[in-house]
C-alpha atoms as a PDB file:
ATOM      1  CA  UNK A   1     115.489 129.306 270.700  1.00  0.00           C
ATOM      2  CA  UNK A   2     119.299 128.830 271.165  1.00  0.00           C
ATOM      3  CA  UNK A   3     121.569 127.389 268.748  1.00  0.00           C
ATOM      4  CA  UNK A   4     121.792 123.444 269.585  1.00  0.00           C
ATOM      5  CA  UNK A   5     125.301 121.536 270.295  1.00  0.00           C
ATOM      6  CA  UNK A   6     126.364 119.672 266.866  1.00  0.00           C
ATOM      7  CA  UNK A   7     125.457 116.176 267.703  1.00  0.00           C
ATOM      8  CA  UNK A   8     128.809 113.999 267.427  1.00  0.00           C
ATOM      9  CA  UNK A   9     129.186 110.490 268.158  1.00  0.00           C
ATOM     10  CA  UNK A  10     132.702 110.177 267.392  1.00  0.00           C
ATOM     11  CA  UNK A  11     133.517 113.380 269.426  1.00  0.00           C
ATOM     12  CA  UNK A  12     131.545 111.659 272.429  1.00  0.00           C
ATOM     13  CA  UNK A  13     133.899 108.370 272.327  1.00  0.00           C
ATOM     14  CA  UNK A  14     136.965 110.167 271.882  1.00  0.00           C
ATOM     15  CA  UNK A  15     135.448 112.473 274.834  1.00  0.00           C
ATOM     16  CA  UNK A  16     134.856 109.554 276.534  1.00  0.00           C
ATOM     17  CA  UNK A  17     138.331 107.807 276.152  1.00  0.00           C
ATOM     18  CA  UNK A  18     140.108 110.673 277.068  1.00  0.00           C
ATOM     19  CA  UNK A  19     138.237 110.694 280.302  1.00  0.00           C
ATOM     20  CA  UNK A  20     138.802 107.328 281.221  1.00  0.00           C
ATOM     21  CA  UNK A  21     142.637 107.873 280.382  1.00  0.00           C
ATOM     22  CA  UNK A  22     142.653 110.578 283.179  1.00  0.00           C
ATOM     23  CA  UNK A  23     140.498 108.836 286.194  1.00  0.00           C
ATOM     24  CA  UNK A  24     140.458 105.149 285.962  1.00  0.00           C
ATOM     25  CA  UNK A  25     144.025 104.168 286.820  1.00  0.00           C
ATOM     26  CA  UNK A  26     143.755 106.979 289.824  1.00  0.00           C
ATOM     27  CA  UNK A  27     140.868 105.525 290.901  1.00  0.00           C
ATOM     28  CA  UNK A  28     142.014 102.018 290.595  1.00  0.00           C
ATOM     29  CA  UNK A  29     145.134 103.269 293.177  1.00  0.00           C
ATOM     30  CA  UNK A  30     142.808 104.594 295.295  1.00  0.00           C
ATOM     31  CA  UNK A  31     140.731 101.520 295.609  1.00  0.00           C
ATOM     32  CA  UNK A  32     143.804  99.077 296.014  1.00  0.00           C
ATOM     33  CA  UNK A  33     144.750 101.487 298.756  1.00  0.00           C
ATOM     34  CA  UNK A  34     141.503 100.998 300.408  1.00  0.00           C
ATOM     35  CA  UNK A  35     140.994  97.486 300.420  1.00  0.00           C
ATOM     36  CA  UNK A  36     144.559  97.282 301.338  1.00  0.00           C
ATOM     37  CA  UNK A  37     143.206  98.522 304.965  1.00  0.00           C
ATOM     38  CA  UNK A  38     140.494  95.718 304.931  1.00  0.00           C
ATOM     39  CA  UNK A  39     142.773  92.748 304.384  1.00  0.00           C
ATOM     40  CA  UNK A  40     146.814  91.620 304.320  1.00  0.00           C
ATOM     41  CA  UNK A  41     145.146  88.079 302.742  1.00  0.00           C
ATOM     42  CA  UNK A  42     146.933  88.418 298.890  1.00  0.00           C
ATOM     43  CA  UNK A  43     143.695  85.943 297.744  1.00  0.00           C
ATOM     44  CA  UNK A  44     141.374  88.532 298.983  1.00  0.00           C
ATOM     45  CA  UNK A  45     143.589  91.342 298.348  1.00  0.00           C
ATOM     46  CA  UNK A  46     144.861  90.802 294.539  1.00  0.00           C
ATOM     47  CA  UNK A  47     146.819  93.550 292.902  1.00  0.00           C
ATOM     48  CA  UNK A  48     145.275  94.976 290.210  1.00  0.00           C
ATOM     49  CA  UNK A  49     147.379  96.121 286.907  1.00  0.00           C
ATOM     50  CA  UNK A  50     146.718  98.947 285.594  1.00  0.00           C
ATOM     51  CA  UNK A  51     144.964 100.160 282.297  1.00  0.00           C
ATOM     52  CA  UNK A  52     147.656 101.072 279.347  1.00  0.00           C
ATOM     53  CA  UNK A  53     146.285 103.634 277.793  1.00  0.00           C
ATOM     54  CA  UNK A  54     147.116 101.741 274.623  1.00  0.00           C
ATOM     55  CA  UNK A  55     144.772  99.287 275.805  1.00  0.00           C
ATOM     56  CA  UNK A  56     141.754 101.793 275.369  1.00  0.00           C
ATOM     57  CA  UNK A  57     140.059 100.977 272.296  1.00  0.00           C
ATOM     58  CA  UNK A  58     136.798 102.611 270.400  1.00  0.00           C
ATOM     59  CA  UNK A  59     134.226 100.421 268.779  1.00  0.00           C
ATOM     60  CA  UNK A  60     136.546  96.949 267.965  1.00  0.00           C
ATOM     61  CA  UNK A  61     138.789  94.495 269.322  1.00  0.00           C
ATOM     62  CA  UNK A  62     141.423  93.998 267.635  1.00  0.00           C
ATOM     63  CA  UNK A  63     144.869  92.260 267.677  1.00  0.00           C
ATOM     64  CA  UNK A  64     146.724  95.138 269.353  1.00  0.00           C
ATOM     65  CA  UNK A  65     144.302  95.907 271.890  1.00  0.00           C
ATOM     66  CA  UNK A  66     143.689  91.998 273.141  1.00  0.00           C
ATOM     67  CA  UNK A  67     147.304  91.725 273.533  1.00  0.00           C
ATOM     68  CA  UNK A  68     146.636  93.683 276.566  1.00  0.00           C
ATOM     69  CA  UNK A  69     145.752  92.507 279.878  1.00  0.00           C
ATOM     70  CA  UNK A  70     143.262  94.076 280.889  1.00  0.00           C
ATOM     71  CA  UNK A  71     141.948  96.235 278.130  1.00  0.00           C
ATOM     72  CA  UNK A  72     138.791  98.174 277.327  1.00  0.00           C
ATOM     73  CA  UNK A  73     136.264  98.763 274.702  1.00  0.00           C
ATOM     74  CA  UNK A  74     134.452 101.614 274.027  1.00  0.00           C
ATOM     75  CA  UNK A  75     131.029 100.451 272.082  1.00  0.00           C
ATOM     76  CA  UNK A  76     128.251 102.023 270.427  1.00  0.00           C
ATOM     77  CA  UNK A  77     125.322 100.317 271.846  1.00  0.00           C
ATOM     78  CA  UNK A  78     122.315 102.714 270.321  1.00  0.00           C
ATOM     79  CA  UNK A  79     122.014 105.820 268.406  1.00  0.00           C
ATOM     80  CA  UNK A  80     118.233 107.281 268.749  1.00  0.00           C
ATOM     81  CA  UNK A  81     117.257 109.971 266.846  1.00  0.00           C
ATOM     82  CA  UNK A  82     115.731 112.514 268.149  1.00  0.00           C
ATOM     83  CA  UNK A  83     112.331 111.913 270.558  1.00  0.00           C
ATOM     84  CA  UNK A  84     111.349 115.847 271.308  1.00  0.00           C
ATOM     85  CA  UNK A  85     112.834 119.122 269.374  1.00  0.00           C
ATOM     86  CA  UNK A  86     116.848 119.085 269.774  1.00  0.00           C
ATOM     87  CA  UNK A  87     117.319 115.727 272.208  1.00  0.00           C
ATOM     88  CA  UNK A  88     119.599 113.051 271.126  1.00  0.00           C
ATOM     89  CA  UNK A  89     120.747 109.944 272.550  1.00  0.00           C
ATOM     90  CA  UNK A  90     123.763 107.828 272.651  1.00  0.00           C
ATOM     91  CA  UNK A  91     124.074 104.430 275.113  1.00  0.00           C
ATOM     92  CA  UNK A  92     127.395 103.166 274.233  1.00  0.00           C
ATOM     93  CA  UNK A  93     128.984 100.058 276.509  1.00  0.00           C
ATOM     94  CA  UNK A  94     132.642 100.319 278.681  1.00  0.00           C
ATOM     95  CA  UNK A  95     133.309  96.610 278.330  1.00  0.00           C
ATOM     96  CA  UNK A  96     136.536  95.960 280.214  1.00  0.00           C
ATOM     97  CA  UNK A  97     138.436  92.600 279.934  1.00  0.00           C
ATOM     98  CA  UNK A  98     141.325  90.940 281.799  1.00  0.00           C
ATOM     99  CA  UNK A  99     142.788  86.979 281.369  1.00  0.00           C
ATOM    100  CA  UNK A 100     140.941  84.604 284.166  1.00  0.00           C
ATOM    101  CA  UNK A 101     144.229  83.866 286.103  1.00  0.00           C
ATOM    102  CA  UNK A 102     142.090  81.150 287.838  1.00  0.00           C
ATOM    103  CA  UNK A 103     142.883  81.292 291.351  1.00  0.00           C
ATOM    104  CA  UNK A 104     139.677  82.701 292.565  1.00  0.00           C
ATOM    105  CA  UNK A 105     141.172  86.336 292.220  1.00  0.00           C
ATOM    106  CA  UNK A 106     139.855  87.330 289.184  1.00  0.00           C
ATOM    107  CA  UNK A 107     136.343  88.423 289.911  1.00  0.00           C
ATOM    108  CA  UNK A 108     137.980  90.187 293.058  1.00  0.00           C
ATOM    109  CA  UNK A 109     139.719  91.952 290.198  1.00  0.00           C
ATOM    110  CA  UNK A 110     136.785  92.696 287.973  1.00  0.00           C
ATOM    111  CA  UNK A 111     134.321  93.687 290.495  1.00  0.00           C
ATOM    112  CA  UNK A 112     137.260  96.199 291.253  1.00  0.00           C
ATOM    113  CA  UNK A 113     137.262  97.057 287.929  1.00  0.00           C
ATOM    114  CA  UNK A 114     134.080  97.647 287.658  1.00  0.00           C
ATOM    115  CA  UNK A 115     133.564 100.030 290.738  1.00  0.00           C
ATOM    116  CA  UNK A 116     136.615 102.291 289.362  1.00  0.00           C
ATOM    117  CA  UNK A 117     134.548 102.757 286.543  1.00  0.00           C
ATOM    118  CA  UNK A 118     131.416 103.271 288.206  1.00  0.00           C
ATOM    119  CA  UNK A 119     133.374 105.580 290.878  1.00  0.00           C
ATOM    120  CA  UNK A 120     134.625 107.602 288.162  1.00  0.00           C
ATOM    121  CA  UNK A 121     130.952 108.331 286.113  1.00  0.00           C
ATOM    122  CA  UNK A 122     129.071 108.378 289.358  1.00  0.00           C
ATOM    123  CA  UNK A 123     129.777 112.135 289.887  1.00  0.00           C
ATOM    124  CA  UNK A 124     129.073 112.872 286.345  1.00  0.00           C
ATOM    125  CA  UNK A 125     125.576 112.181 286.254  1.00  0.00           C
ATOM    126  CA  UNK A 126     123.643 114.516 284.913  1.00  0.00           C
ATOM    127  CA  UNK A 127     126.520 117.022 283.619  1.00  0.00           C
ATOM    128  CA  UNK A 128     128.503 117.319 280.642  1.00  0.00           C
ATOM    129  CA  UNK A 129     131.432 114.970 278.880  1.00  0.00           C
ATOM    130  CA  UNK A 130     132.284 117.663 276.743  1.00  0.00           C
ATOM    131  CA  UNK A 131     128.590 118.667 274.585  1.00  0.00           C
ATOM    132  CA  UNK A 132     127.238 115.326 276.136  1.00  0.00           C
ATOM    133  CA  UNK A 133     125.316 115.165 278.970  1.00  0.00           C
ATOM    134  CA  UNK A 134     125.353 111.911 281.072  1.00  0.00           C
ATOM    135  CA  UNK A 135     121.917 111.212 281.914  1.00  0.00           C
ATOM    136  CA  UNK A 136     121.930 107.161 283.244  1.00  0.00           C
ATOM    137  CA  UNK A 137     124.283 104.096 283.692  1.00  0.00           C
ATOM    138  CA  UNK A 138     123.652 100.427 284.633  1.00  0.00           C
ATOM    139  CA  UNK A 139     125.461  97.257 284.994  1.00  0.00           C
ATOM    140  CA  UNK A 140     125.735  94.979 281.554  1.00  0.00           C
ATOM    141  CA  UNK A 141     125.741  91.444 281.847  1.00  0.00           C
ATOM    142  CA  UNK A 142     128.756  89.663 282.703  1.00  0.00           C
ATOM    143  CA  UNK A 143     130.965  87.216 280.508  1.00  0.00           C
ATOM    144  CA  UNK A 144     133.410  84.665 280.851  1.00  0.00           C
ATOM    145  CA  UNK A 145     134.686  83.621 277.268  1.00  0.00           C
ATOM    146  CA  UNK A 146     137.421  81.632 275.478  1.00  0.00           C
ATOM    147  CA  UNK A 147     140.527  84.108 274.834  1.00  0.00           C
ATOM    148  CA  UNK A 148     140.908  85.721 271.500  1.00  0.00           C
ATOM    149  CA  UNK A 149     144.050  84.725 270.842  1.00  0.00           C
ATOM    150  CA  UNK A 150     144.831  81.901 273.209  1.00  0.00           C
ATOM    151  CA  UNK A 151     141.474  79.489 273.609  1.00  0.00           C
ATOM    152  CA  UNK A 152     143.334  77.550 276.546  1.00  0.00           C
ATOM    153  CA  UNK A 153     142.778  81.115 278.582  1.00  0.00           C
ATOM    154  CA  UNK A 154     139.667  82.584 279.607  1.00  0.00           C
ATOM    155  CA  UNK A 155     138.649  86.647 279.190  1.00  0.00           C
ATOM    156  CA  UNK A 156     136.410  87.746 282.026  1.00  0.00           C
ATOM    157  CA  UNK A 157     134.776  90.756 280.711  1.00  0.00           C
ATOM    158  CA  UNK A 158     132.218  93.070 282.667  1.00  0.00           C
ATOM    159  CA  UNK A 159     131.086  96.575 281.895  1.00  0.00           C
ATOM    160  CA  UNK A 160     129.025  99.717 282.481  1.00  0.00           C
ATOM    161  CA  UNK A 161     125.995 100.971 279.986  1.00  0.00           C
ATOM    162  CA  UNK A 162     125.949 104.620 279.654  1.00  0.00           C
ATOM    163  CA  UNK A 163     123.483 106.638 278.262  1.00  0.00           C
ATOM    164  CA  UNK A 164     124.559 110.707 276.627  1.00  0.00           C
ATOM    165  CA  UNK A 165     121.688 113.167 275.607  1.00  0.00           C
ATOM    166  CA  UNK A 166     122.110 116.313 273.294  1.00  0.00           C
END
């Protein structure tokens, strides 16, 4: 039997960030490029701000990251020990959320979003985020909340579920 991969939560969020910091604004250019084909309309064409990578955040929100618009979470969902001899699994949550501008452009924005982050997991599945291996994702449910630090705003806030075995 070969030596099993040290299971590592915190090295699987950090993994995780890191990949995020080098697809998701790509992808988001590549999508605003595409949809910028479909449609000179500005309502149904919004631009789309970027992710600071300061605005990546593990496990909390906090002051600095909500200052941010958007930013994202990275949150442990579920830990499971393991099932069968040397399998672990991890479902943590990629919540991202951006201020409701409230002119009917900001679900265009989130369900953009949204598909950059699904665009840039989809090829992953089934193969390794460094000793991880992604093995599902879904859609989590949708929210539209009070802001954090401003409760005349609204935070629209949508993510993606993923689940990492050992």
């Amino acid at each position: 039997m070969g030596v099993l991969a040290k299971y590592d939560v915190e090295k699987l969020l950090f993994d995780v960030k890191a990949f995020i910091v080098a697809n998701f604004n790509t992808k988001l250019t590549e999508i605003a490029v595409d949809k910028a084909k479909d449609s000179g309309n500005t309502v149904l064409n919004p631009a789309l701000k970027t992710l600071n990578t300061d605005a990546i955040d593990l496990l909390s929100i906090n002051k600095r990251n909500i200052a941010y618009d958007p930013f994202l979470i990275i949150q442990l969902v579920r830990k499971e020990s393991p099932q069968n001899l040397g399998q672990n699994s991890v479902e943590i949550a990629i919540m991202l959320s951006m201020v409701d501008p409230h002119d009917y452009t900001g679900e265009i924005r989130m369900l953009r979003y949204l598909r950059a982050l699904e665009e840039i997991f989809a090829p992953l599945q089934n193969k390794k985020i460094g000793i991880a291996t992604l093995s599902s994702s879904e859609l989590l449910p949708y929210l539209s909340t009070p802001d954090f630090m401003d409760k005349t705003k609204r935070r629209l806030t949508w993510g993606i579920g993923l689940v990492f075995q050992w």
